[in-house]
N, C-alpha and C. Protein backbone atom coordinates (compact mmCIF):
# COMPACT_ATOMS: atom_id res chain seq x y z
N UNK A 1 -36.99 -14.61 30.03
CA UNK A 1 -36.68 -13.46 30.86
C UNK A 1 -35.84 -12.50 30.03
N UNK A 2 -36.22 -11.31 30.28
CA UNK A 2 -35.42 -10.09 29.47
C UNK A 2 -35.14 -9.12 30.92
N UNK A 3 -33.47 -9.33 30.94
CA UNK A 3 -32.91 -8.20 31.99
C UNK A 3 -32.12 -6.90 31.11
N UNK A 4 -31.56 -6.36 32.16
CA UNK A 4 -30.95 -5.11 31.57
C UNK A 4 -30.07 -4.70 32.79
N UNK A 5 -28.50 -5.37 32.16
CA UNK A 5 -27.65 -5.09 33.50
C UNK A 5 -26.84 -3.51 33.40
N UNK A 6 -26.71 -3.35 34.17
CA UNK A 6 -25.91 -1.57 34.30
C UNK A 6 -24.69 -1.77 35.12
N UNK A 7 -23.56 -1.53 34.99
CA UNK A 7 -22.63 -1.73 35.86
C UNK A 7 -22.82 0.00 36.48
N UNK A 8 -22.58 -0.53 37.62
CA UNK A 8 -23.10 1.00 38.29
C UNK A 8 -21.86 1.46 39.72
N UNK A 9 -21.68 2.60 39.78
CA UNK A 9 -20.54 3.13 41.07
C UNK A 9 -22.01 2.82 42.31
N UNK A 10 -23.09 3.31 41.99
CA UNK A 10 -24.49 3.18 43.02
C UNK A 10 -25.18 3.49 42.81
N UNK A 11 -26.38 2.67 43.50
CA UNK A 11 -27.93 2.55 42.81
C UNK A 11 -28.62 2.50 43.61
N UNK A 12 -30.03 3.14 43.95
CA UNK A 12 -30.79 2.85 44.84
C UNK A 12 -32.29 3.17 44.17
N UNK A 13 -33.34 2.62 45.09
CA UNK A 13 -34.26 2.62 44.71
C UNK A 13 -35.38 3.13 45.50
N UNK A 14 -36.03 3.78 45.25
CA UNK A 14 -36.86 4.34 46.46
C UNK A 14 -38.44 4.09 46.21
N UNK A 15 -39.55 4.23 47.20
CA UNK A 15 -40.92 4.23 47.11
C UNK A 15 -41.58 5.03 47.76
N UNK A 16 -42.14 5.64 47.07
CA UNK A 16 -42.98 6.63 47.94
C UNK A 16 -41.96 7.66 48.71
N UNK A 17 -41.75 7.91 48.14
CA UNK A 17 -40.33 9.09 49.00
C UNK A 17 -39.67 8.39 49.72
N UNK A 18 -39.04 6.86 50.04
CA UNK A 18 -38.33 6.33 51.39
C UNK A 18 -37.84 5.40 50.25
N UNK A 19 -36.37 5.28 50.68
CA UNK A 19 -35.52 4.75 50.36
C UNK A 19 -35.79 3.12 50.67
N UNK A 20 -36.00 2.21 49.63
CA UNK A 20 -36.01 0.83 50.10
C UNK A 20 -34.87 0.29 49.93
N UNK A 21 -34.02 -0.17 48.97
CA UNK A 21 -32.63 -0.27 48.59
C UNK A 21 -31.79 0.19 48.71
N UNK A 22 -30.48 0.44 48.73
CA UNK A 22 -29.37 0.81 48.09
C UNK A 22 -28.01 0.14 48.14
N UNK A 23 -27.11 0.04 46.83
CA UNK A 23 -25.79 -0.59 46.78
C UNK A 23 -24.82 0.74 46.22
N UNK A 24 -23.99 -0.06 46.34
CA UNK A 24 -22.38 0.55 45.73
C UNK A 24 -22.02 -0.02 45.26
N UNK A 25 -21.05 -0.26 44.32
CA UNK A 25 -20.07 -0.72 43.48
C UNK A 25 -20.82 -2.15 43.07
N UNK A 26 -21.59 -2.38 41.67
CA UNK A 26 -22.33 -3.32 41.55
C UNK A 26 -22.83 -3.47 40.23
N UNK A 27 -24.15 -4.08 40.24
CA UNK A 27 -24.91 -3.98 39.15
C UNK A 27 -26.58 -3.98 39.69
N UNK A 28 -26.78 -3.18 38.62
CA UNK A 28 -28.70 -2.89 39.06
C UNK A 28 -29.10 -4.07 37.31
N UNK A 29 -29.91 -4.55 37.92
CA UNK A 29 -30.51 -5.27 37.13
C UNK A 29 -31.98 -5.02 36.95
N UNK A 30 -32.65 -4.95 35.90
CA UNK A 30 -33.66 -4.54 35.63
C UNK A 30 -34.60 -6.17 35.03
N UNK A 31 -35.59 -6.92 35.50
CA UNK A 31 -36.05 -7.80 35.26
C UNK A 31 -37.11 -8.10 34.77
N UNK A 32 -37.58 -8.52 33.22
CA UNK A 32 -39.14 -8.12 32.50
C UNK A 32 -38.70 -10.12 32.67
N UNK A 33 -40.28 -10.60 33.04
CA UNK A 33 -40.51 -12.00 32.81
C UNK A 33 -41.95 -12.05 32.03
N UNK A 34 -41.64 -12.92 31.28
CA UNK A 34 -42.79 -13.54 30.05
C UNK A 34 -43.57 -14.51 30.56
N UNK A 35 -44.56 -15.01 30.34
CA UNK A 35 -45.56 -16.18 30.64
C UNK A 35 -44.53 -17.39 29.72
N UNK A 36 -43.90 -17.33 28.58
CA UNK A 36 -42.77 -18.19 28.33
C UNK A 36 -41.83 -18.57 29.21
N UNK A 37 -41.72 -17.90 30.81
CA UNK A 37 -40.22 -17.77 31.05
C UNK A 37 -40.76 -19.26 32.46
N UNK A 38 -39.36 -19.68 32.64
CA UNK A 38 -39.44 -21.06 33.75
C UNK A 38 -38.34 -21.23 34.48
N UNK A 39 -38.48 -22.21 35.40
CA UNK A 39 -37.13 -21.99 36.17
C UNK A 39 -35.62 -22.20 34.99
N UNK A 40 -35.75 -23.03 34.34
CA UNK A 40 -34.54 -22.68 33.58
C UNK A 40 -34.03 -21.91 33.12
N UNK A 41 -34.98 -20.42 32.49
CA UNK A 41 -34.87 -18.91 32.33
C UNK A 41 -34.05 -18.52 33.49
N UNK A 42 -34.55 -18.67 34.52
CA UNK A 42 -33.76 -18.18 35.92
C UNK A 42 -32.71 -18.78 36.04
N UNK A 43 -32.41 -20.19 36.38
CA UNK A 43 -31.26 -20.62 36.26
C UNK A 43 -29.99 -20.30 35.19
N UNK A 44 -30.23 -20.18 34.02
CA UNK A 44 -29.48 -19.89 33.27
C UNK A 44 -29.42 -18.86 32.77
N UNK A 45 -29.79 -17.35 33.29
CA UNK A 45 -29.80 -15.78 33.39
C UNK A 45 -29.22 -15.50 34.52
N UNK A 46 -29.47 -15.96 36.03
CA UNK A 46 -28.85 -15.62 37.04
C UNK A 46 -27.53 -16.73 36.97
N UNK A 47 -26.79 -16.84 36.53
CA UNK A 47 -25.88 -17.97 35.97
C UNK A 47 -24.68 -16.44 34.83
N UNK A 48 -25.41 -16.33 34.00
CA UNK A 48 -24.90 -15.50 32.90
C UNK A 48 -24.38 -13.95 33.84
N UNK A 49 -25.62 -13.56 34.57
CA UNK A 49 -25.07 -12.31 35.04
C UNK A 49 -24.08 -12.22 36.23
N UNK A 50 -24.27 -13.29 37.02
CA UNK A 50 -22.93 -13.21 38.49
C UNK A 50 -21.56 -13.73 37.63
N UNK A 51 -21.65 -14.46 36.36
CA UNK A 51 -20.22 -14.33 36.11
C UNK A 51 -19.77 -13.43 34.65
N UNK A 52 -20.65 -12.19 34.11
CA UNK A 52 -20.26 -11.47 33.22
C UNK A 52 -19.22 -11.01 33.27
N UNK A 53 -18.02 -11.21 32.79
CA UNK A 53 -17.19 -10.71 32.58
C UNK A 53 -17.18 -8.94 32.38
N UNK A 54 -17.89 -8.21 33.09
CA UNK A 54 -17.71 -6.44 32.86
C UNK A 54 -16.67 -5.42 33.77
N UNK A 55 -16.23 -5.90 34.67
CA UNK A 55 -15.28 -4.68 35.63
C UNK A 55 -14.02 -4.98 35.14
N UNK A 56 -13.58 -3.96 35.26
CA UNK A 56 -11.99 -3.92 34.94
C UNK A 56 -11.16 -4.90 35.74
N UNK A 57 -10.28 -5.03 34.85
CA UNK A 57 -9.23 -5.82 35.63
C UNK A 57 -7.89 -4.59 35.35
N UNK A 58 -6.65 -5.14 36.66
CA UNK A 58 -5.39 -4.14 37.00
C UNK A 58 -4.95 -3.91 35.73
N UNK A 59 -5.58 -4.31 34.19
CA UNK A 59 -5.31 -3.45 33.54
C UNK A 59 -5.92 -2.90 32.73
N UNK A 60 -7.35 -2.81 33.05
CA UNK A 60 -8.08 -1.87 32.50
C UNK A 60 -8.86 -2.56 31.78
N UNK A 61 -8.82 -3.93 31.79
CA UNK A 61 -9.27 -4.94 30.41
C UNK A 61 -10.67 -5.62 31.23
N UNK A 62 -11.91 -4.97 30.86
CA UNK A 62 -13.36 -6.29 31.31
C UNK A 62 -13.34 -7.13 31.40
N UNK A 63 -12.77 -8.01 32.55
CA UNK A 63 -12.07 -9.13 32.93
C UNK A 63 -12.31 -9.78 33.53
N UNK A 64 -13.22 -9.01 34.97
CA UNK A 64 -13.51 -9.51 36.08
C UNK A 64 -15.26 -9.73 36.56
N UNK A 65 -15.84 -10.69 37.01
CA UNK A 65 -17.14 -10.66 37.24
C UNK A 65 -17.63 -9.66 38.54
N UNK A 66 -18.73 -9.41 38.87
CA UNK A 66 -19.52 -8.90 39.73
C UNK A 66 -19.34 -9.61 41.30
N UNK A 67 -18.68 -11.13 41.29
CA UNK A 67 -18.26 -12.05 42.02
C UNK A 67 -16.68 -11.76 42.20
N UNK A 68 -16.10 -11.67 41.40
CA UNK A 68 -14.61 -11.37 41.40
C UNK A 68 -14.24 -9.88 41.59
N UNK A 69 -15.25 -8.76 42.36
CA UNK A 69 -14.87 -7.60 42.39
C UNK A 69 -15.65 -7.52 44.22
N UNK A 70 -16.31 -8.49 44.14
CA UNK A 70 -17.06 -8.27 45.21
C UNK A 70 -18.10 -7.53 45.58
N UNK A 71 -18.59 -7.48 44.34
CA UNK A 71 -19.76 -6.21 44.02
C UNK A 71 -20.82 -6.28 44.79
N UNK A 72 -21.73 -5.37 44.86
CA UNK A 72 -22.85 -5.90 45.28
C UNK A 72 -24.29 -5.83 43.81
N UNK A 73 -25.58 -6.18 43.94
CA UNK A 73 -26.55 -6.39 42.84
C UNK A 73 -27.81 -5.97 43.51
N UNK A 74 -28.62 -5.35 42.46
CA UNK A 74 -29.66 -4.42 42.89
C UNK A 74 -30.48 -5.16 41.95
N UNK A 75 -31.63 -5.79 42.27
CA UNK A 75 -32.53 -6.23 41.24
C UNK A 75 -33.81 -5.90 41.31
N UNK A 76 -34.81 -4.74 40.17
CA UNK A 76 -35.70 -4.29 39.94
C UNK A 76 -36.68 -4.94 39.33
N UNK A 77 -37.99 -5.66 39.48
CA UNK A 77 -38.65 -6.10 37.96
C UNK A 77 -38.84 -4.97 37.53
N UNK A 78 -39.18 -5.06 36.11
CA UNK A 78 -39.98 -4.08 34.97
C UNK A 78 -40.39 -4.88 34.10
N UNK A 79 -41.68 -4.59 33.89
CA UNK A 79 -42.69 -5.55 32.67
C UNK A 79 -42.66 -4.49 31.91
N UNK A 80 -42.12 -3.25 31.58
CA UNK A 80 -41.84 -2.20 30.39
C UNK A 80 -41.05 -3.35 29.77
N UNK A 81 -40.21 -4.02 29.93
CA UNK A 81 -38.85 -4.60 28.96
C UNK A 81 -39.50 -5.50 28.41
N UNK A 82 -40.88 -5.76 28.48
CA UNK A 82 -41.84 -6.59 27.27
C UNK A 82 -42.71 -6.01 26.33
N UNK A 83 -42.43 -4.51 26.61
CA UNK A 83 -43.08 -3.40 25.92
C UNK A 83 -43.37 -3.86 24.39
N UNK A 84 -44.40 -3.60 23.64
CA UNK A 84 -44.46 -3.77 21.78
C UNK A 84 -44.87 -2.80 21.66
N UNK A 85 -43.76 -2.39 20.15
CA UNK A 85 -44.16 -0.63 19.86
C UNK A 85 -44.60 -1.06 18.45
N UNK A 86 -44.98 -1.89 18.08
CA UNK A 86 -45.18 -2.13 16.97
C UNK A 86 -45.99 -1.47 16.21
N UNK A 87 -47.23 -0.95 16.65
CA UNK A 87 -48.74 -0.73 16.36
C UNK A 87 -48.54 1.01 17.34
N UNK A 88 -49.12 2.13 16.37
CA UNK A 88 -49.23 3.33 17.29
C UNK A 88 -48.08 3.98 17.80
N UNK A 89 -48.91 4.45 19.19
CA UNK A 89 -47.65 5.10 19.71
C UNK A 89 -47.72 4.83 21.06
N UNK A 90 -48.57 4.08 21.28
CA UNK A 90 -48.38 3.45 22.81
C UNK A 90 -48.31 2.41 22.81
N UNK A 91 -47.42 1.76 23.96
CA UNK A 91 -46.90 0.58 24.19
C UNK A 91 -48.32 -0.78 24.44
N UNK A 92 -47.43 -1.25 24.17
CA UNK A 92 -48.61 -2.50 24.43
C UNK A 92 -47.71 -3.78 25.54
N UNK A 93 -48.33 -4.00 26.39
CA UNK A 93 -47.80 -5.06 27.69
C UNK A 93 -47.89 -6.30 27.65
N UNK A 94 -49.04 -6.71 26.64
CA UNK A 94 -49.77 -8.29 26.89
C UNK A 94 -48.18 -9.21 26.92
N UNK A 95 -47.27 -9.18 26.53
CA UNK A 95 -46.41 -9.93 26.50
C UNK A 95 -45.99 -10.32 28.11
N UNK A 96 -45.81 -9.04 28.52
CA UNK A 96 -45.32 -9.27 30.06
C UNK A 96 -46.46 -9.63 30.90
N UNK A 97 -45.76 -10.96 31.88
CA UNK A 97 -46.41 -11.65 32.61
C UNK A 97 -47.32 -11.16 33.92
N UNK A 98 -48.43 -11.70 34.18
CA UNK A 98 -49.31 -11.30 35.44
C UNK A 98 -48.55 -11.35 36.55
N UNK A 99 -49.20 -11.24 38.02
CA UNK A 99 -48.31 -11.29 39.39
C UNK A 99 -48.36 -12.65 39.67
N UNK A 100 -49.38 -13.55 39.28
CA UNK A 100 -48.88 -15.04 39.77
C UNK A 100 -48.40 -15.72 39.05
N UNK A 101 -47.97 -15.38 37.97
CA UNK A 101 -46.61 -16.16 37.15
C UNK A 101 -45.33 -15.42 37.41
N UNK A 102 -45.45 -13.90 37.70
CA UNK A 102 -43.80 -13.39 37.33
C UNK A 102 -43.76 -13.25 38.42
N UNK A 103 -44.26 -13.05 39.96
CA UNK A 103 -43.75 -13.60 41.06
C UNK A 103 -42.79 -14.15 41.64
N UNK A 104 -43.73 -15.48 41.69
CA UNK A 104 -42.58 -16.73 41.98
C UNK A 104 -41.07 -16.76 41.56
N UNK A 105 -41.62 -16.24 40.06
CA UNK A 105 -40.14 -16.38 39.36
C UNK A 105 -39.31 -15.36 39.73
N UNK A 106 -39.92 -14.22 39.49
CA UNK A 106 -38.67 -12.78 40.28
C UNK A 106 -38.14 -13.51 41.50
N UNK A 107 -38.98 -13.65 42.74
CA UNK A 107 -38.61 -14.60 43.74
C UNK A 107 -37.49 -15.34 43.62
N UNK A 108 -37.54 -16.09 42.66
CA UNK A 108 -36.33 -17.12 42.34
C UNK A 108 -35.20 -16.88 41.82
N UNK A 109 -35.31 -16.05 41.08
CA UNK A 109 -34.22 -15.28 40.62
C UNK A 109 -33.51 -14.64 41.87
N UNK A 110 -33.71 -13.41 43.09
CA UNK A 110 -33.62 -13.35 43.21
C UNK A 110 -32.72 -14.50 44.45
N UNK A 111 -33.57 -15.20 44.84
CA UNK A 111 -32.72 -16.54 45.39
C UNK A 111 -31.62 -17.28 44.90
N UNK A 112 -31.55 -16.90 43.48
CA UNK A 112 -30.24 -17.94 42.72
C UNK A 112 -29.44 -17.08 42.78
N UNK A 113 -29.60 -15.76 42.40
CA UNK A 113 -28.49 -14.46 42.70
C UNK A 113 -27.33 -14.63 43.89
N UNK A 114 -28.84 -15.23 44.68
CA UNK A 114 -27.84 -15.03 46.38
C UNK A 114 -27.28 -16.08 46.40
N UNK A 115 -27.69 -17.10 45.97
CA UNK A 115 -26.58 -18.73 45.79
C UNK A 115 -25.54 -18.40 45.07
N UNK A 116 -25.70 -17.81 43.85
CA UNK A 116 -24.46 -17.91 43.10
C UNK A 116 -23.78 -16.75 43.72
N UNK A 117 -23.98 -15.58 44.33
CA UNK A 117 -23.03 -14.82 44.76
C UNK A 117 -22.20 -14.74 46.29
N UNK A 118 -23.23 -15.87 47.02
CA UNK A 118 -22.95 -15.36 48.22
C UNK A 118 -23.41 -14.44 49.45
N UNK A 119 -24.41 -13.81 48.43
CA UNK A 119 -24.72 -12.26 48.98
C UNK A 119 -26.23 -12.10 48.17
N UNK A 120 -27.05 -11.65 49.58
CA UNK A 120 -28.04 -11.95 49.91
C UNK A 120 -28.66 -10.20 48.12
N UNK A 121 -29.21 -10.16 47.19
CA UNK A 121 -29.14 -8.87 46.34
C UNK A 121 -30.37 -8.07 47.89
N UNK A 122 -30.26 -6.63 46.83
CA UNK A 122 -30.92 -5.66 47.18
C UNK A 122 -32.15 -5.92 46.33
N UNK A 123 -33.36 -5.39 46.91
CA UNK A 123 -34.54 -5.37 45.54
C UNK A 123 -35.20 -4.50 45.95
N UNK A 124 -36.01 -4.17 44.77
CA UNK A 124 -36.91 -2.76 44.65
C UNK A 124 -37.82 -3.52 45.14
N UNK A 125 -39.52 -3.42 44.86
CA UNK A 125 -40.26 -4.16 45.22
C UNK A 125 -41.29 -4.57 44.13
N UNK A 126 -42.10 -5.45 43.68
CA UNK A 126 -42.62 -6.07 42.49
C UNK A 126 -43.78 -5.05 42.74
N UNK A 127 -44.05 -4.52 41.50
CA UNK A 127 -45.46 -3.78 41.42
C UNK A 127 -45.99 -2.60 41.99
N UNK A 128 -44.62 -2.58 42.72
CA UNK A 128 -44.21 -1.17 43.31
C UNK A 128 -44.39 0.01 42.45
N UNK A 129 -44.41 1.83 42.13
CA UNK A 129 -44.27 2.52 41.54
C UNK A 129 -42.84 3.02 41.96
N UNK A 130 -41.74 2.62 41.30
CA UNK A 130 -40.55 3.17 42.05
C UNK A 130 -39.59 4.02 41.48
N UNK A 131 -38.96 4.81 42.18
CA UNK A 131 -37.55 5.60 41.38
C UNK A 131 -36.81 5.27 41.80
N UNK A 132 -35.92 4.59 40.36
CA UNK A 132 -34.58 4.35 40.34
C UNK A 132 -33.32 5.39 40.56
N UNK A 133 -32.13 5.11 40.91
CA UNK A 133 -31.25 6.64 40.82
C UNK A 133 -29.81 5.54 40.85
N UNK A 134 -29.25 5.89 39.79
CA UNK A 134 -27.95 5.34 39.80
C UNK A 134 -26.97 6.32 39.10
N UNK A 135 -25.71 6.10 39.37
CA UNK A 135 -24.22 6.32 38.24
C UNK A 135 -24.10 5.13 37.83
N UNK A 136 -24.17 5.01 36.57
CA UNK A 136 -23.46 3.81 35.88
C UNK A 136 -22.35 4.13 35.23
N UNK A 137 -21.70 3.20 35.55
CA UNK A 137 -20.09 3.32 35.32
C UNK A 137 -19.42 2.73 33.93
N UNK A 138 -19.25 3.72 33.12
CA UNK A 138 -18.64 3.26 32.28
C UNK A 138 -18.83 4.08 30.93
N UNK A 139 -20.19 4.16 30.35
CA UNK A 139 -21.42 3.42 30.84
C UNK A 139 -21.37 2.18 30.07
N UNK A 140 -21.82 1.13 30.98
CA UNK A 140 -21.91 0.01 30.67
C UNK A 140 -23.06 -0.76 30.57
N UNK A 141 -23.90 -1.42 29.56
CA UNK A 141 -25.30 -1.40 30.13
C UNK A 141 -25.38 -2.32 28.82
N UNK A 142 -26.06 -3.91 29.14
CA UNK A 142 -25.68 -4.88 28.57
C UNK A 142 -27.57 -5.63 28.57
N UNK A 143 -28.03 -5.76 27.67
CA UNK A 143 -29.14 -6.72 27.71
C UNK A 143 -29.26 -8.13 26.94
N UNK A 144 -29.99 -8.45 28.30
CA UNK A 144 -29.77 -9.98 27.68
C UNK A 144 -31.34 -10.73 27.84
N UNK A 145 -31.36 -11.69 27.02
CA UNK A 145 -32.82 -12.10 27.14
C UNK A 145 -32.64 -13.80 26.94
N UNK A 146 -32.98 -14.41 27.58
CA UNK A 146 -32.86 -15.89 28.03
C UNK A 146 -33.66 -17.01 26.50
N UNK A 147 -33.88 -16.08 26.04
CA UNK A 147 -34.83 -17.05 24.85
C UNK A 147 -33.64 -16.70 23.70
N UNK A 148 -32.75 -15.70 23.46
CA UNK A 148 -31.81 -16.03 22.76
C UNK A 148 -30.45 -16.55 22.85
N UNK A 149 -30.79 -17.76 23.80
CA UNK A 149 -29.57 -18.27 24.38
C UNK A 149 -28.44 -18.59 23.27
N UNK A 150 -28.85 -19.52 21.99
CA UNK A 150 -28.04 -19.44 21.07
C UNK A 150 -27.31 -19.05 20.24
C-alpha cells in the first residue's frame, strides 16, 4: 500500500457536484493499493498513520498523533500513487490494483482506521471521479508505502 497523509485544518470531498465527505482538523489520506498489498499492508499502515507523531504539541514540537488531538481522517483511494513515468510521457497504471483486489482491502483499511481511532473515518468513494478540496496545515504531507517498512 502507498498512502499520502496531509495534515489538514479541512477536507472534503465531493462527486458529481454534492458533497460526500467532509472533516476538520485531521488528516486526508490518499490510498494507492498494489496486487502485492494484504491484510498485513493494512494492518501495519493503518497502525503507522493513527499514531504519527505530526500535530503540535503546547509547544509547538510534532508531538502529538491524529488520536491524541482528536482529529478526525478523510480517506480517498487513488491508483494514480502507482503511477510509472518511466517510459514517455504518460503514465502507466498496470501496477495499481483491479476493483476485486483493492476493494476489500480499501474496505479494511478503512475498518482498522475506525478500530484504532475510535472514530468511524470519512471516505470519498472507490472509483468514484472525485474533487478533493482541502487546507493543509503546515504544510505537512508525509508518504509512506508499506513495502518499505525497513
Amino acid at each position: 500500500m502507498r498512502i499520502v497523509v496531509q495534515r489538514v485544518s479541512h477536507a472534503s470531498v465531493s462527486i458529481g457536484g454534492h458533497m460526500k465527505s467532509q472533516i476538520g482538523n485531521g488528516l486526508l489520506i490518499l490510498v494507492g493499493i498494489e496486487d502485492a498489498d494484504d491484510e498485513n499492508d493494512v494492518e501495519w499502515i493503518s497502525k503507522k498513520i493513527v499514531n504519527l507523531r505530526i500535530f503540535d504539541d503546547e509547544n509547538g514540537v510534532m508531538n502529538l498523533s491524529v488520536k491524541d488531538v482528536d482529529g478526525e481522517i478523510l480517506i480517498v483511494s487513488q491508483f494514480t500513487l502507482f503511477a510509472s513515468t518511466k517510459k514517455g510521457n504518460r503514465p502507466s497504471y498496470i501496477r495499481a490494483s483491479k476493483h476485486e483486489h483493492a476493494i476489500p482491502l480499501y474496505e479494511s483499511f478503512c475498518r482498522k482506521v475506525a478500530e484504532e481511532t475510535g472514530k468511524i473515518p470519512a471516505t470519498g468513494e472507490f472509483g468514484a471521479d472525485m474533487q478533493i478540496e482541502l487546507l493543509n496545515n503546515g504544510p505537512v504531507t508525509i508518504c509512506i508505502d508499506s513495502k518499505n517498512k525497513e
